[in-house]
Protein backbone atom coordinates (compact mmCIF):
# COMPACT_ATOMS: atom_id res chain seq x y z
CA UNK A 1 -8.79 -13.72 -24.53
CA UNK A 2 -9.68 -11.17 -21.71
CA UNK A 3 -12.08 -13.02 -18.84
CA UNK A 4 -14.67 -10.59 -19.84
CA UNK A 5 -14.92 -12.27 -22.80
CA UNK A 6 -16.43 -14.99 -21.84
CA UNK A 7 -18.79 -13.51 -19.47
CA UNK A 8 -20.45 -11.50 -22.67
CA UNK A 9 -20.50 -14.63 -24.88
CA UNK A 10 -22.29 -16.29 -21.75
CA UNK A 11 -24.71 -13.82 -21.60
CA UNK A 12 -25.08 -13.94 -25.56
CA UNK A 13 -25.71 -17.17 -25.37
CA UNK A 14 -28.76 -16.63 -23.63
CA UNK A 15 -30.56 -14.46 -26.04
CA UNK A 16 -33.52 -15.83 -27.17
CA UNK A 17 -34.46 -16.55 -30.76
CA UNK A 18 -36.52 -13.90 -32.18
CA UNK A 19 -34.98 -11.50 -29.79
CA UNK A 20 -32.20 -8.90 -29.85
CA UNK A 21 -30.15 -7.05 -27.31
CA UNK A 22 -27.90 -3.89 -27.91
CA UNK A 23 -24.35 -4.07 -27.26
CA UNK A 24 -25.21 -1.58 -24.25
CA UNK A 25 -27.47 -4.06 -22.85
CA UNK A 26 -25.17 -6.78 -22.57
CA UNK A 27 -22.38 -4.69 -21.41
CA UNK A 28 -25.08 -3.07 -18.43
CA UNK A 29 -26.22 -6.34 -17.36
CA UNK A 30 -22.66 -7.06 -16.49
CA UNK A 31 -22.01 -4.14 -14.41
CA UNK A 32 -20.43 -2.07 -17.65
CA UNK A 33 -22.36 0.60 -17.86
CA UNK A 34 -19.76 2.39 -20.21
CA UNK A 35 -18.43 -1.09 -21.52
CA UNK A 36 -20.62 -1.21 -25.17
CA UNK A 37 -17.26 -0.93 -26.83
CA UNK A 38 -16.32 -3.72 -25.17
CA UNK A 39 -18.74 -5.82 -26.18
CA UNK A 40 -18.53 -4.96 -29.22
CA UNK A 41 -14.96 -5.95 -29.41
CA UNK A 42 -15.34 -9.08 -27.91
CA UNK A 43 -18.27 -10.01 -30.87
CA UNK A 44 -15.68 -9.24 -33.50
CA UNK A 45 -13.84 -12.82 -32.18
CA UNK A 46 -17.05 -14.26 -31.49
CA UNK A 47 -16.67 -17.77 -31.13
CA UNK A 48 -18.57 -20.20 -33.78
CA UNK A 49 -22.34 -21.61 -33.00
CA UNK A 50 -22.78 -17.89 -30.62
CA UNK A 51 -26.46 -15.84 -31.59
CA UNK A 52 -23.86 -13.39 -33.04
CA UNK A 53 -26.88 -11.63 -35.35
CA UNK A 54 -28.73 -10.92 -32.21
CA UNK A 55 -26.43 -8.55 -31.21
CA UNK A 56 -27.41 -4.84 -32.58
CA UNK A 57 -26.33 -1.16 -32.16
CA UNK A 58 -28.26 1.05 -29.73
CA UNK A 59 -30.66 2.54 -32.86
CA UNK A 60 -31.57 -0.68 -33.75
CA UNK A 61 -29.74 -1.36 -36.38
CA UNK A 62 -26.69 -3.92 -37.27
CA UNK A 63 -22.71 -1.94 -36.85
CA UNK A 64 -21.93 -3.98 -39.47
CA UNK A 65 -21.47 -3.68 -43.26
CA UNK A 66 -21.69 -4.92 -46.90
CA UNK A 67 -22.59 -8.89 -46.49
CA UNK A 68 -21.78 -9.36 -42.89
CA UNK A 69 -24.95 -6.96 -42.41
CA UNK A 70 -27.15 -8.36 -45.01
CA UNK A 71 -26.64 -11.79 -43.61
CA UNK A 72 -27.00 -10.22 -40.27
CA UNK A 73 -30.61 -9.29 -41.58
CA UNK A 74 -31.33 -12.23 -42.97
CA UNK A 75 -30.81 -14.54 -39.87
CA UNK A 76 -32.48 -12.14 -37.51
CA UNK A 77 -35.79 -11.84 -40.22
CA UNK A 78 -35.56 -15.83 -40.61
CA UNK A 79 -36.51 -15.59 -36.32
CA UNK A 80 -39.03 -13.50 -37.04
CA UNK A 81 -37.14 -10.10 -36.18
CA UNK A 82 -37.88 -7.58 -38.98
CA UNK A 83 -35.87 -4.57 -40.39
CA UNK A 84 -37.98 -1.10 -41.07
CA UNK A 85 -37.15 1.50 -42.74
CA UNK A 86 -33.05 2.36 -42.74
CA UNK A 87 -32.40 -0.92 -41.26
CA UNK A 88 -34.08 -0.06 -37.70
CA UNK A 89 -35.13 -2.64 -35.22
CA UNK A 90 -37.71 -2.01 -33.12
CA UNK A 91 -36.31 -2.39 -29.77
CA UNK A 92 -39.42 -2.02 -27.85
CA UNK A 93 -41.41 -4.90 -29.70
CA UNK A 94 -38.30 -7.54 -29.86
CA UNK A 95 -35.81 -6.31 -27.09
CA UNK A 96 -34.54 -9.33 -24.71
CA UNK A 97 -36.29 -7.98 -21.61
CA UNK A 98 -35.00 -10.87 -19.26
CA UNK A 99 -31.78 -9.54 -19.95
């Protein structure tokens, strides 16, 4: 697993329930700025017990599909982070701003 790796779970770590942060965020905050592919590899092997569903696309919305995104939706709305219309998050009301 790439050292990277581990920096980006450490930083997932931190996001706080009823929050979210875009894969761009995570990759900025650690110096990234074009590494949201990156982090978005490194969620695919996420390891267990890791905020995973916290982790959304740029538009606010889950890059996943089928279950994986329902469930996705469900955890986040279950912390209080709701879904409008086409699946968008509102990133300026529940954005990790500590980031």
């Amino acid at each position: 697993m790439p050292p990277i790796f581990d920096r980006i779970y450490a930083t997932v770590a931190r996001i706080p329930s009823g929050r979210v942060a875009t894969y761009g965020d995570i990759a900025l905050h650690l110096g990234m700025p074009q590494g949201a592919r990156t982090v978005g590899w490194a969620m695919r092997k996420c390891p267990h017990g890791l905020p995973w569903h916290r982790v959304i696309n740029a538009q606010g919305k889950s890059s996943l599909r089928g279950e994986a995104r329902e469930r996705q939706y469900a955890l986040l709305a279950k912390e209080g982070v709701g879904a409008g219309i086409g699946g968008r998050i509102d990133l300026e009301q529940y954005r990790w701003q500590e980031i």
